[in-house]
Protein backbone atom coordinates (compact mmCIF):
# COMPACT_ATOMS: atom_id res chain seq x y z
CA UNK A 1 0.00 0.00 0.00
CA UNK A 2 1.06 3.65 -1.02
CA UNK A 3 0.63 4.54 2.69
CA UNK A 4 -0.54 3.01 5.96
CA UNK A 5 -4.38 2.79 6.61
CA UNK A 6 -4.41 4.79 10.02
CA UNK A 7 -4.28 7.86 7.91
CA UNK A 8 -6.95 7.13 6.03
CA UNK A 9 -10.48 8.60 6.51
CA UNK A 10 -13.87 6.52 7.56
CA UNK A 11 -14.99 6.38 4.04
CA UNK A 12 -12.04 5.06 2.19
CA UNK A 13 -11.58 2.68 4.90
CA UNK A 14 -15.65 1.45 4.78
CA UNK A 15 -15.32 1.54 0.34
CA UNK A 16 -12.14 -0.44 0.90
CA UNK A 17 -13.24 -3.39 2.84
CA UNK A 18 -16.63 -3.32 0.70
CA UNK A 19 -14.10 -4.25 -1.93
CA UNK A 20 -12.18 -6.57 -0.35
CA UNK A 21 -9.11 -4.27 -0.62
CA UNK A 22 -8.63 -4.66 2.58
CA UNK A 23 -9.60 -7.27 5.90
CA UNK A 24 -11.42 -5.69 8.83
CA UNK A 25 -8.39 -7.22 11.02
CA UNK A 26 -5.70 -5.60 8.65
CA UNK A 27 -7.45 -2.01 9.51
CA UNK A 28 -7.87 -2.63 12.72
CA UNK A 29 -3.96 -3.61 13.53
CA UNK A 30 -3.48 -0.56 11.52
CA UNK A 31 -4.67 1.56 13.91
CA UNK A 32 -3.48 -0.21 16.92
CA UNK A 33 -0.08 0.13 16.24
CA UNK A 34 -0.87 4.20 15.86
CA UNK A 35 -2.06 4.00 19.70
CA UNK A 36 0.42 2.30 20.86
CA UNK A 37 2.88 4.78 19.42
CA UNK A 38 1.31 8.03 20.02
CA UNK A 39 -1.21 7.70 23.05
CA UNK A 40 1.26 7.14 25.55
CA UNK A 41 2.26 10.87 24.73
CA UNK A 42 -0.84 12.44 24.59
CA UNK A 43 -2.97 10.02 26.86
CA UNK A 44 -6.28 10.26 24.88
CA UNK A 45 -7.37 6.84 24.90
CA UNK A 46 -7.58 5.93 28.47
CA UNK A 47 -9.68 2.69 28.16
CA UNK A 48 -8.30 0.56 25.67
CA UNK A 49 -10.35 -2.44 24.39
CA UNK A 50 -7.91 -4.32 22.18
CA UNK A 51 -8.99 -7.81 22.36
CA UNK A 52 -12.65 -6.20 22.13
CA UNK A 53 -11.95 -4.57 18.88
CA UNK A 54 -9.66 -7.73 17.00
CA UNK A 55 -12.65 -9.87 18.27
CA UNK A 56 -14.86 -7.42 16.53
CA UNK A 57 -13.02 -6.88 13.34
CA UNK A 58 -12.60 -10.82 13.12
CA UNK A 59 -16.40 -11.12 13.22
CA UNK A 60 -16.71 -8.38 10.56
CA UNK A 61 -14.07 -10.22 8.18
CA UNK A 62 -16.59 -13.41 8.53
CA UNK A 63 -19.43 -11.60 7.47
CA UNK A 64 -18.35 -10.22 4.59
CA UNK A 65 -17.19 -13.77 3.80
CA UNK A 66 -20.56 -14.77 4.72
CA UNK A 67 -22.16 -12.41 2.15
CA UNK A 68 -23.98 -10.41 4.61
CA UNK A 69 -25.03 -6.72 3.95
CA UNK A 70 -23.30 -4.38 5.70
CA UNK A 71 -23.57 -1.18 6.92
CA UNK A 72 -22.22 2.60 6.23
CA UNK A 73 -19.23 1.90 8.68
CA UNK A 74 -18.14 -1.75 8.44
CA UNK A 75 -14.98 -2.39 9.67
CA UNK A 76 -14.33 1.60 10.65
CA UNK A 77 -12.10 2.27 14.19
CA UNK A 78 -14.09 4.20 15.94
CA UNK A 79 -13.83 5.58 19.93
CA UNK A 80 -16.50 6.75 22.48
CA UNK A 81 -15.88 9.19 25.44
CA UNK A 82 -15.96 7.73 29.05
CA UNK A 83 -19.28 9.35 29.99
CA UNK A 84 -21.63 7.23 28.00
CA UNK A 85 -22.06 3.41 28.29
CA UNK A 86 -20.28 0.69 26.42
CA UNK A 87 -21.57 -2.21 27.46
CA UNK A 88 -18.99 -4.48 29.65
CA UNK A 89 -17.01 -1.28 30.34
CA UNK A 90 -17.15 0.99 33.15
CA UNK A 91 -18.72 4.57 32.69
CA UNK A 92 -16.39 6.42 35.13
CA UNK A 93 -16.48 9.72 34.13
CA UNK A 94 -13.31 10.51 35.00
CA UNK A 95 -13.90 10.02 38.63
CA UNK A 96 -12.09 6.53 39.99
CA UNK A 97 -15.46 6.58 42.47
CA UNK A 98 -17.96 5.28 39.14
CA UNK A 99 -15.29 2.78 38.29
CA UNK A 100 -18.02 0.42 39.35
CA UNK A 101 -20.75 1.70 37.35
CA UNK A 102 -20.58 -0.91 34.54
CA UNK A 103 -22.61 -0.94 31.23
CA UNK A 104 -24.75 -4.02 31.14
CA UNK A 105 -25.92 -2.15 27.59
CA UNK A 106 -24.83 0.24 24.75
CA UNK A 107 -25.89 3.52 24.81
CA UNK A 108 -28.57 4.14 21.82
CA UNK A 109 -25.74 5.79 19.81
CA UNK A 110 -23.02 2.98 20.66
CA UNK A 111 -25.75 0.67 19.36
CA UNK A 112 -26.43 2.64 16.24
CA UNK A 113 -22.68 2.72 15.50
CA UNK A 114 -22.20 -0.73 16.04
CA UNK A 115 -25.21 -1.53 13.86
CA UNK A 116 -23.74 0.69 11.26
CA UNK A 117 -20.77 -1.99 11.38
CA UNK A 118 -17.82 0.56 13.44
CA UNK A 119 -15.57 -0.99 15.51
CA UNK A 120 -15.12 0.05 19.42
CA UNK A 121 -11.23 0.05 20.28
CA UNK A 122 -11.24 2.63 22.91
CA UNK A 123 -12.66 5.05 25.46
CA UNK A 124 -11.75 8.76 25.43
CA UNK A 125 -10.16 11.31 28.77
CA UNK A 126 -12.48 13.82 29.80
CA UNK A 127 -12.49 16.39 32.75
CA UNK A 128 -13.91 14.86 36.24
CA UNK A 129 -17.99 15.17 35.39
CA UNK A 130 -17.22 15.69 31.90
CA UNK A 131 -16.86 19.59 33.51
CA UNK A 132 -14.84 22.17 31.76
CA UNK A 133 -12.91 23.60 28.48
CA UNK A 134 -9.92 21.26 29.94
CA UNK A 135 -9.55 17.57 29.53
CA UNK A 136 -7.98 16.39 33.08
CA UNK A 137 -8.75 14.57 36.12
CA UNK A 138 -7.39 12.39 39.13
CA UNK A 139 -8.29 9.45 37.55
CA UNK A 140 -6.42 9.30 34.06
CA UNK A 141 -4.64 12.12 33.88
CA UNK A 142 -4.54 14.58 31.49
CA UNK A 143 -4.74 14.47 27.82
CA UNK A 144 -2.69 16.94 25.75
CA UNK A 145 -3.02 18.84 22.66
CA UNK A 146 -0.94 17.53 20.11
CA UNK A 147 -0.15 20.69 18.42
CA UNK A 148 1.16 21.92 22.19
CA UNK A 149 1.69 20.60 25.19
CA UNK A 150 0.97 24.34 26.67
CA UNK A 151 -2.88 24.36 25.47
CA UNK A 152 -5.64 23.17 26.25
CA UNK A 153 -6.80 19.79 24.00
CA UNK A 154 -10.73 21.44 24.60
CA UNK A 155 -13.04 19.60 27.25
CA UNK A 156 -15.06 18.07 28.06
CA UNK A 157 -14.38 15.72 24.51
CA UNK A 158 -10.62 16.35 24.59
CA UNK A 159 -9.84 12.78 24.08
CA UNK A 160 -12.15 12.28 21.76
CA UNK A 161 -10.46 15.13 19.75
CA UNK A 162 -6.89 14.37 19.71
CA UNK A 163 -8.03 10.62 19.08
CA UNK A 164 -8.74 11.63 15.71
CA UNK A 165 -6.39 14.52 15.18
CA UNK A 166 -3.40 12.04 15.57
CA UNK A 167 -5.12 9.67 13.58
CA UNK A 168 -5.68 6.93 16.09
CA UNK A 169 -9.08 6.63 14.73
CA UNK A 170 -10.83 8.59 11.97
CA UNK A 171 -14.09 9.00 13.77
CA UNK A 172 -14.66 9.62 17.72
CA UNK A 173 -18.05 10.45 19.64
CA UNK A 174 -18.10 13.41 21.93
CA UNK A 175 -21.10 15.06 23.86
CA UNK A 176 -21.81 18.49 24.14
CA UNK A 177 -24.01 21.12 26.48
CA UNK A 178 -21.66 24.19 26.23
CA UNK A 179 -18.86 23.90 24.05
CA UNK A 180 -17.66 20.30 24.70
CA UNK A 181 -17.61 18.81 20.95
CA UNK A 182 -17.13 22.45 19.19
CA UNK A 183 -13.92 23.74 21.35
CA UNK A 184 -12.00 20.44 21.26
CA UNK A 185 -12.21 20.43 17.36
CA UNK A 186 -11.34 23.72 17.12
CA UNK A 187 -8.16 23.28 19.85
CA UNK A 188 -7.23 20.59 17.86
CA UNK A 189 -7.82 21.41 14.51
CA UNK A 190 -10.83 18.94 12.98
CA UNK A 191 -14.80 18.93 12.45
CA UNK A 192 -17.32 18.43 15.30
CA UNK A 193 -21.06 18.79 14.98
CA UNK A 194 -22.97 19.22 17.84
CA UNK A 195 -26.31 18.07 16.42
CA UNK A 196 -29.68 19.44 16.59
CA UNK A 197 -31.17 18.66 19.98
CA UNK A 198 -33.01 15.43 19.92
CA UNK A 199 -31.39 13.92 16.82
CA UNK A 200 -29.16 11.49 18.74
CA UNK A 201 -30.54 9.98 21.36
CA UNK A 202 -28.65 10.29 24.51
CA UNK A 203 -29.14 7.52 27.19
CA UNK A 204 -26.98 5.92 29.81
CA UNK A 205 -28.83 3.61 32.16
CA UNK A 206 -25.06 3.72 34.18
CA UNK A 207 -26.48 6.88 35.65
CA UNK A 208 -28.12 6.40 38.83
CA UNK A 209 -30.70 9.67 37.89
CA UNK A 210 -31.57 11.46 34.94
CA UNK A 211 -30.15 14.96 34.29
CA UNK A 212 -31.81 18.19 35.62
CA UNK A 213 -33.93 19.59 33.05
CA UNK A 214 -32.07 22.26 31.41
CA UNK A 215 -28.68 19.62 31.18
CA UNK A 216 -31.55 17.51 29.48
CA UNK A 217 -32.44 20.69 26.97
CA UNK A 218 -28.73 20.91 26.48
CA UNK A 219 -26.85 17.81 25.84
CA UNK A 220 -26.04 16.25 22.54
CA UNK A 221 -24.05 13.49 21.15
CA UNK A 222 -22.03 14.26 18.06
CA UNK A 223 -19.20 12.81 16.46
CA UNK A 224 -15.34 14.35 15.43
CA UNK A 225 -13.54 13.59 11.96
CA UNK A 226 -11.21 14.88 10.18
CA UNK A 227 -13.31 15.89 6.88
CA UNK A 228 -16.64 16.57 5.84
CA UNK A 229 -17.27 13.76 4.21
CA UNK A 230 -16.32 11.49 7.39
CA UNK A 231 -18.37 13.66 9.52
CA UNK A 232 -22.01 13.06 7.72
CA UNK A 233 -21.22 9.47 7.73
CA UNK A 234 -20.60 9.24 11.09
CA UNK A 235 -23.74 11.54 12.16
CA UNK A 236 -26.39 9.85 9.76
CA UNK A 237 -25.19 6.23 11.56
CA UNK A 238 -25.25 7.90 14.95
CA UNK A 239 -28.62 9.52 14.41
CA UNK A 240 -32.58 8.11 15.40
CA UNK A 241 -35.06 7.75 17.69
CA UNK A 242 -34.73 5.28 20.91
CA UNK A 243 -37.28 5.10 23.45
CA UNK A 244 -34.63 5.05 26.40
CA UNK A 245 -34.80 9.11 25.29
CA UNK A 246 -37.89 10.30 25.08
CA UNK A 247 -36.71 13.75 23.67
CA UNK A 248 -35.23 12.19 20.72
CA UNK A 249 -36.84 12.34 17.47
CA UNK A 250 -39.01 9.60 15.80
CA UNK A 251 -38.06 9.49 12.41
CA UNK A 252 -35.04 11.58 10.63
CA UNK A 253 -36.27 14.13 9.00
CA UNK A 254 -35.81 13.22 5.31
CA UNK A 255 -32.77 14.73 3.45
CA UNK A 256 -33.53 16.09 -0.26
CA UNK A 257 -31.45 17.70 -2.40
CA UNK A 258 -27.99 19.00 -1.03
CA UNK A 259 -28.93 22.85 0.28
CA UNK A 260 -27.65 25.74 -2.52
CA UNK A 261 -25.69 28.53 -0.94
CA UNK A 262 -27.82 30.83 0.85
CA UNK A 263 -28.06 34.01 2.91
CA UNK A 264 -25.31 34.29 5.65
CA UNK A 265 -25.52 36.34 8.81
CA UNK A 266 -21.79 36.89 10.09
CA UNK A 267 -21.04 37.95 13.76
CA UNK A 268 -17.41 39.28 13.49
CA UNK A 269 -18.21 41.43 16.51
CA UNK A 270 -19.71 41.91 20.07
CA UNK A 271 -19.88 45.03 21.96
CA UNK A 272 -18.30 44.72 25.18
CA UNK A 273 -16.58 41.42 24.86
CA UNK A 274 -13.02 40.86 24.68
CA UNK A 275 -11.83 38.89 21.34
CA UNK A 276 -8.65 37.79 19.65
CA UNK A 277 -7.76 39.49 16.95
CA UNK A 278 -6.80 36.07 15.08
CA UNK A 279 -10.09 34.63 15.67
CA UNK A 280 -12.02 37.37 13.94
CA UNK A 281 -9.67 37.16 10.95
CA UNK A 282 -10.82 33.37 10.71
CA UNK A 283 -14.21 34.93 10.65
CA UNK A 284 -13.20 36.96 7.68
CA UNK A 285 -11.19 34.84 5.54
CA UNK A 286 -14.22 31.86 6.19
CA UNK A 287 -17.07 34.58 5.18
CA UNK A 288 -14.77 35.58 1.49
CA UNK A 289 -14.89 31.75 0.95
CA UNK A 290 -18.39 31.33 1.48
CA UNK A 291 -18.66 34.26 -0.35
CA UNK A 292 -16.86 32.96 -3.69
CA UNK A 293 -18.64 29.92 -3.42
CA UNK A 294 -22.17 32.04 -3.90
CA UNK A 295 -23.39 32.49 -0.53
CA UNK A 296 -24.14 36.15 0.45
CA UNK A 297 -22.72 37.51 3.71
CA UNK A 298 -24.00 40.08 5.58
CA UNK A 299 -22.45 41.27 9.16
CA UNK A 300 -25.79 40.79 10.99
CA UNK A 301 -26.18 40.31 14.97
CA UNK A 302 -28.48 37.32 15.36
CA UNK A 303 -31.08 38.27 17.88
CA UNK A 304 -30.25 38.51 21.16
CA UNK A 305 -26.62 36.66 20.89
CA UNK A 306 -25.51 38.01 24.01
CA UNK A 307 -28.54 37.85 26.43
CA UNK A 308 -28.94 33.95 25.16
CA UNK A 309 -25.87 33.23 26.14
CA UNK A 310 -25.96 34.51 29.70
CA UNK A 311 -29.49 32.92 29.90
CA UNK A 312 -27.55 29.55 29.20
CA UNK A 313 -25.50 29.69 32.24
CA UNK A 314 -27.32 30.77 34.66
CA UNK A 315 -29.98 28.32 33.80
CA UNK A 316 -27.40 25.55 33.31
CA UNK A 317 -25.01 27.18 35.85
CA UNK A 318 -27.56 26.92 39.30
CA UNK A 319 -28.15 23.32 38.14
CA UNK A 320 -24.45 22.82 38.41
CA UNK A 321 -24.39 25.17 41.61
CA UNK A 322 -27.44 22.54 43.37
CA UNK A 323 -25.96 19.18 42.23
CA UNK A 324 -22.11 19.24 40.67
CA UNK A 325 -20.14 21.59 42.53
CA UNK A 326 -20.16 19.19 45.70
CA UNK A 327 -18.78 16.29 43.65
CA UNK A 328 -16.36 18.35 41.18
CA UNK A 329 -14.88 19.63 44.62
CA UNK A 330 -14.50 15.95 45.83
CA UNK A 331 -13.30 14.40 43.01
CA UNK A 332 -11.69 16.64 40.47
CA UNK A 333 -8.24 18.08 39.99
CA UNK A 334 -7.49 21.72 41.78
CA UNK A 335 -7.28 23.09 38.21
CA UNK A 336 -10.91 21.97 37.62
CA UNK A 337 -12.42 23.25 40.98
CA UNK A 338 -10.96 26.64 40.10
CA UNK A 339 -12.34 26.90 36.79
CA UNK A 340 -15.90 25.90 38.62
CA UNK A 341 -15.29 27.97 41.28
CA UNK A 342 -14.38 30.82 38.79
CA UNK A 343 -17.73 30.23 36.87
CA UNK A 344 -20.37 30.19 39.29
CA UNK A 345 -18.69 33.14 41.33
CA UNK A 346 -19.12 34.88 37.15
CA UNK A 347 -22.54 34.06 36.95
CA UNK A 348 -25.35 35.32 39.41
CA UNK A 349 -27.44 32.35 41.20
CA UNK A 350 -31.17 32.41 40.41
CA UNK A 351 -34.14 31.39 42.36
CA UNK A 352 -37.18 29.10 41.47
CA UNK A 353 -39.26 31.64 39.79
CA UNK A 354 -35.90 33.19 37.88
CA UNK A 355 -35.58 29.71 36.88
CA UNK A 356 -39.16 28.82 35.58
CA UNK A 357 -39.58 32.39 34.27
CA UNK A 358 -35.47 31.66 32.52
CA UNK A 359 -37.19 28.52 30.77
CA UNK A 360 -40.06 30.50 29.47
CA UNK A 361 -38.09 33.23 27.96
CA UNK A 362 -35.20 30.35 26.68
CA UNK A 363 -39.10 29.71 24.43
CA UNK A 364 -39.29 33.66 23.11
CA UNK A 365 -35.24 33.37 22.18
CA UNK A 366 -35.76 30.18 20.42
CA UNK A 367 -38.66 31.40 18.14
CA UNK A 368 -36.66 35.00 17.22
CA UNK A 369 -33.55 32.57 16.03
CA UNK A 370 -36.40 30.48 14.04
CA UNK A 371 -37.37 33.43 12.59
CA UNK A 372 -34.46 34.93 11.97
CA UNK A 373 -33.15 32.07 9.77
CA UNK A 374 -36.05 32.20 7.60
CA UNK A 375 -33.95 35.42 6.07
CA UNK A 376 -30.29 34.07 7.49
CA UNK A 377 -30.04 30.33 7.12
CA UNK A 378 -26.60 30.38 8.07
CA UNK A 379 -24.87 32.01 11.21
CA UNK A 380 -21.07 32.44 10.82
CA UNK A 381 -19.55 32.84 14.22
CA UNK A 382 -15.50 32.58 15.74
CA UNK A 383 -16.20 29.07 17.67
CA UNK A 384 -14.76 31.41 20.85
CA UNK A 385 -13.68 35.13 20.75
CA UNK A 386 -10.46 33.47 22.32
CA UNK A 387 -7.35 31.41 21.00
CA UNK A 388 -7.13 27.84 22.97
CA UNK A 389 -6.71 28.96 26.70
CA UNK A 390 -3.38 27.88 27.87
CA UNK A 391 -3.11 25.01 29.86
CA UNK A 392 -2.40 26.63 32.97
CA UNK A 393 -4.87 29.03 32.75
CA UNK A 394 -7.00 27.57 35.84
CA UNK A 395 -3.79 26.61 37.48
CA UNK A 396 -4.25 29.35 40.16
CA UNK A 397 -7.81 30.80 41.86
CA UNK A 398 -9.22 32.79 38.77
CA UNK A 399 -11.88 35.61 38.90
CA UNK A 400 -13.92 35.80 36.32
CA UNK A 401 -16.41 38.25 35.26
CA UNK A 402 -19.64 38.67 33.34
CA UNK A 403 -18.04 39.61 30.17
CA UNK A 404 -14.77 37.22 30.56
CA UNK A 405 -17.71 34.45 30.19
CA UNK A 406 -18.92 36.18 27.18
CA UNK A 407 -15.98 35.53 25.69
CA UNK A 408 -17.28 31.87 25.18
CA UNK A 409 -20.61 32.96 24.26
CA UNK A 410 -20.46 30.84 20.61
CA UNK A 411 -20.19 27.83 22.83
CA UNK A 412 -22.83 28.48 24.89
CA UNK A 413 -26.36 30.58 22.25
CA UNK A 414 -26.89 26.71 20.23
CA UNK A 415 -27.24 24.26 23.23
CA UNK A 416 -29.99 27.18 25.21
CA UNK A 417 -31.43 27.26 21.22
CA UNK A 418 -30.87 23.62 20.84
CA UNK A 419 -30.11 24.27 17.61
CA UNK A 420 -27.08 22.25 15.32
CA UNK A 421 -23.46 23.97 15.01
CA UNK A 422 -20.63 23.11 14.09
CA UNK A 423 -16.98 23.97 14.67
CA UNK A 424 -14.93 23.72 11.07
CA UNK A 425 -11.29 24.82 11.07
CA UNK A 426 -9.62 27.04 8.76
CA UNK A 427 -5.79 26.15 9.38
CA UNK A 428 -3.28 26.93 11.80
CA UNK A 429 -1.95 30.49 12.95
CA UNK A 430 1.41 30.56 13.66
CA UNK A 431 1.24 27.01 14.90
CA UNK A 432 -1.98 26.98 16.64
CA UNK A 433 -5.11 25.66 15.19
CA UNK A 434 -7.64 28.12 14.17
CA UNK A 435 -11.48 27.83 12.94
CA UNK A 436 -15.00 28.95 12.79
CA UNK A 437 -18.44 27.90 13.83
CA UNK A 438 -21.61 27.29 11.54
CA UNK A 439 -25.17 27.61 12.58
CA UNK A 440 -28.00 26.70 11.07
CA UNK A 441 -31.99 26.04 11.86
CA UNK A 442 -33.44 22.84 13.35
CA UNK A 443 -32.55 19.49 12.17
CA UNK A 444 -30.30 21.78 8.88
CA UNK A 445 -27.47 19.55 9.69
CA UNK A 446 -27.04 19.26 5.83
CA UNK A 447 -26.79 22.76 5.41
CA UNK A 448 -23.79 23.03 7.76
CA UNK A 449 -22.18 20.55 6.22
CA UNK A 450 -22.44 21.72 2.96
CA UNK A 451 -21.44 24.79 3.81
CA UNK A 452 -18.20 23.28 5.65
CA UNK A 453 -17.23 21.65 2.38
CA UNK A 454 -17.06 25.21 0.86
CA UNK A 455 -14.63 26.25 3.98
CA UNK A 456 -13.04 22.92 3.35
CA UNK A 457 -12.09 22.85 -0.54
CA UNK A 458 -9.81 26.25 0.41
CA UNK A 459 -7.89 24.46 3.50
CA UNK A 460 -7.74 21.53 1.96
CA UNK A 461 -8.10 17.89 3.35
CA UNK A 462 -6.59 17.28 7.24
CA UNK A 463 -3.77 14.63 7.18
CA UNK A 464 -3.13 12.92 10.65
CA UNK A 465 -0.67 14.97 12.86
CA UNK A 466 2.17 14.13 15.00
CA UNK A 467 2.13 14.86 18.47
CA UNK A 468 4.89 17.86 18.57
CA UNK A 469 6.39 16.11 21.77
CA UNK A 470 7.17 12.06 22.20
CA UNK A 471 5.95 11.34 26.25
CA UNK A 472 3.94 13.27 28.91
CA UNK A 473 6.35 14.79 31.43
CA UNK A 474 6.16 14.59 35.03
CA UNK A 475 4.80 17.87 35.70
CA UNK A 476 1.51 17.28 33.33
């Protein structure tokens, strides 16, 4: 072979072993022998399931000797993140205390994968409580960014991020309520789609409660890859109903004709908040690119951008503040606690009827965005007004205020909207990965991808990078 099949993506690896160009087993051992040589320096894989995945790949070999059909993702290396269940595997969370809490079941997306024909061969790090823009904890460790040690990798999905940037696997789930697929991709330089709410279902029976109800209204599962292409494959398998979530949708809504550019409201600015100067010239450069591929930008201020997200977190903040902060203080690295502590002491605590009457207006925000994208179908966004944080940057007690939080406001307007985004690099910046978010309307997944590929043909296709360091010093 020209080159090894690690650094290929999902698709060529699924149209491959469709035509017998390659064994199941043969990609499989590909990809092993990529962990074993790069995640012991950036520790993103922190369960591995080796004999799991051979076994698997073994049994996908026989069917396709058998002459069975198979699905979208036959044979394709995939991981999923430690907060969801596998079944046989513990769902710790990063805390060592829930490294009893074993699957007896697949979550509905680990299912749908599965049925789709991908191959499990790994969990991915996250932060203690899958809390934070930081991928740490007492537990595993801490996964690093393999563009530099001194950033951040993005939380909570940071292992699920550098487990494709490296090219350990071309397709990784994450999960997302304020950032947690979107700033990983763009720390590390790949897609992730955060999904339009109720799209994937999201179900582990591990848990010994269901979520409070805004973390209900805000979580997603999406997946990471390292092109377009990869990425709808991987979301069309992962999406569909499952009556374990009752919030997720019945049918998929059905996908016509590939969406024609359209109207494009860009937000290159926001009074009052703090920004990069490199992140709103990725702004820029992605709106002239949209703009020569026929869409029609406009620097428009989606309604009330700012006001949604603070309305995010202090709805999804005082749920944190009742149940999480107790068991992030037990359990999770000082780094962690600070950047908690940091947040809540940012955001002002609400009472019952703040709450209720929060939820009710969350309704009047949603329906102005709905609106809105009847004229604007597209949003173009920076995926944060900031680079990736350093590393460090929780290292000591941190005050935060108001408009510091702000500064992550992309993250936070599409999980109070529930609406699908998605964070879509446009190259490095003087050695740091740089990108932009999409949003579109309800269940427009297409549209974002579409428009993606248009931000994609000028980058050009993401090769598998080497970590920039060979082993995880003492002091990480």
């Amino acid at each position: 072979m020209s080159e090894e099949i690690w650094r290929w993506g999902a698709g060529e690896i699924a149209s491959a072993i469709r035509k017998k160009d390659v064994s199941c087993l043969e990609v499989f051992e590909s990809c092993q022998r990529r962990v074993s040589q790069v995640n012991p320096a950036v520790n993103a894989i922190v369960d591995t399931m080796e004999a799991e995945g051979r076994a698997a790949a073994l049994e996908a070999d026989a069917a396709l000797a058998r002459q069975e059909d198979v699905g979208p993702l036959h044979g394709v290396p995939v991981t999923i993140k430690v907060n969801i269940d596998v079944a046989g595997r513990a769902t710790t969370n990063g805390v060592a205390a829930f490294s009893d809490r074993i699957a007896t079941e697949d979550s509905p997306l680990v299912g749908k994968w599965r049925d789709a024909g991908a191959i499990v061969v790994g969990r991915t790090n996250t932060p203690a409580m899958s809390f934070g823009l930081f991928t740490n904890n007492n537990l595993y460790g801490r996964t690093l960014n393999p563009w530099n040690a001194e950033l951040s990798p993005g939380g909570s999905s940071g292992g699920a991020a550098v487990s494709v940037a490296t090219g350990m696997v071309p397709l990784a789930h994450g999960n997302d309520s304020g950032g947690s697929i979107r700033y990983p991709a763009y720390c590390c330089g790949i897609f992730g789609i955060r999904p339009t709410f109720g799209r994937v279902a999201h179900y582990s029976g591990t848990s010994p409660a269901d979520l409070p109800i805004m973390s209900q209204l805000a979580v997603v599962n999406g997946p990471f890859a390292r092109s377009v292409a990869d990425l709808r494959l991987a979301l069309w398998a992962m999406a569909g109903h499952d009556p374990r979530d009752p919030w997720s949708v019945h049918e998929p809504v059905v996908r016509g004709p590939a969406p024609g550019p359209s109207k494009v409201a860009m937000l290159a600015d926001l009074p009052g908040v703090e920004r990069d100067p490199e992140t709103v010239a990725a702004v820029r450069q992605a709106a002239a690119w949209l703009a020569d591929a026929g869409y029609q930008v406009e620097e428009v201020t989606p309604p009330r951008f700012a006001e949604a997200s603070a309305l995010r977190d202090r709805l999804l903040i005082h749920e944190i503040r009742q149940g999480m902060l107790e068991m992030i203080e037990a359990h999770a690295p000082p780094e962690e606690i600070n950047e908690a502590r940091a947040l809540l002491g940012a955001v002002p605590p609400v009472d019952f009827d703040q709450f209720r009457e929060g939820l009710a207006r969350r309704t009047t925000i949603i329906r102005e965005w709905l609106l809105f994208m009847r004229d604007y179908p597209l949003v173009l966004t920076p995926t944060a007004w900031r680079k990736p944080q350093p590393v460090d940057f929780y290292r000591d007690p941190v005050a935060l205020t108001e408009a510091m939080v702000l500064e992550l406001s992309p993250l936070h307007v599409p999980p109070l909207l529930g609406l699908p985004s998605m964070a879509v690099p446009t190259g490095p910046v003087a050695g740091v990965p740089m990108g932009v978010q999409l949003m579109a309307s309800q269940f427009e997944e297409e549209r974002l991808l579409v428009a993606a590929e248009a931000i994609e043909r000028r980058v050009g296709l993401l090769k598998p990078m080497d970590p920039v360091f060979s082993a995880i010093g003492d002091d990480r």
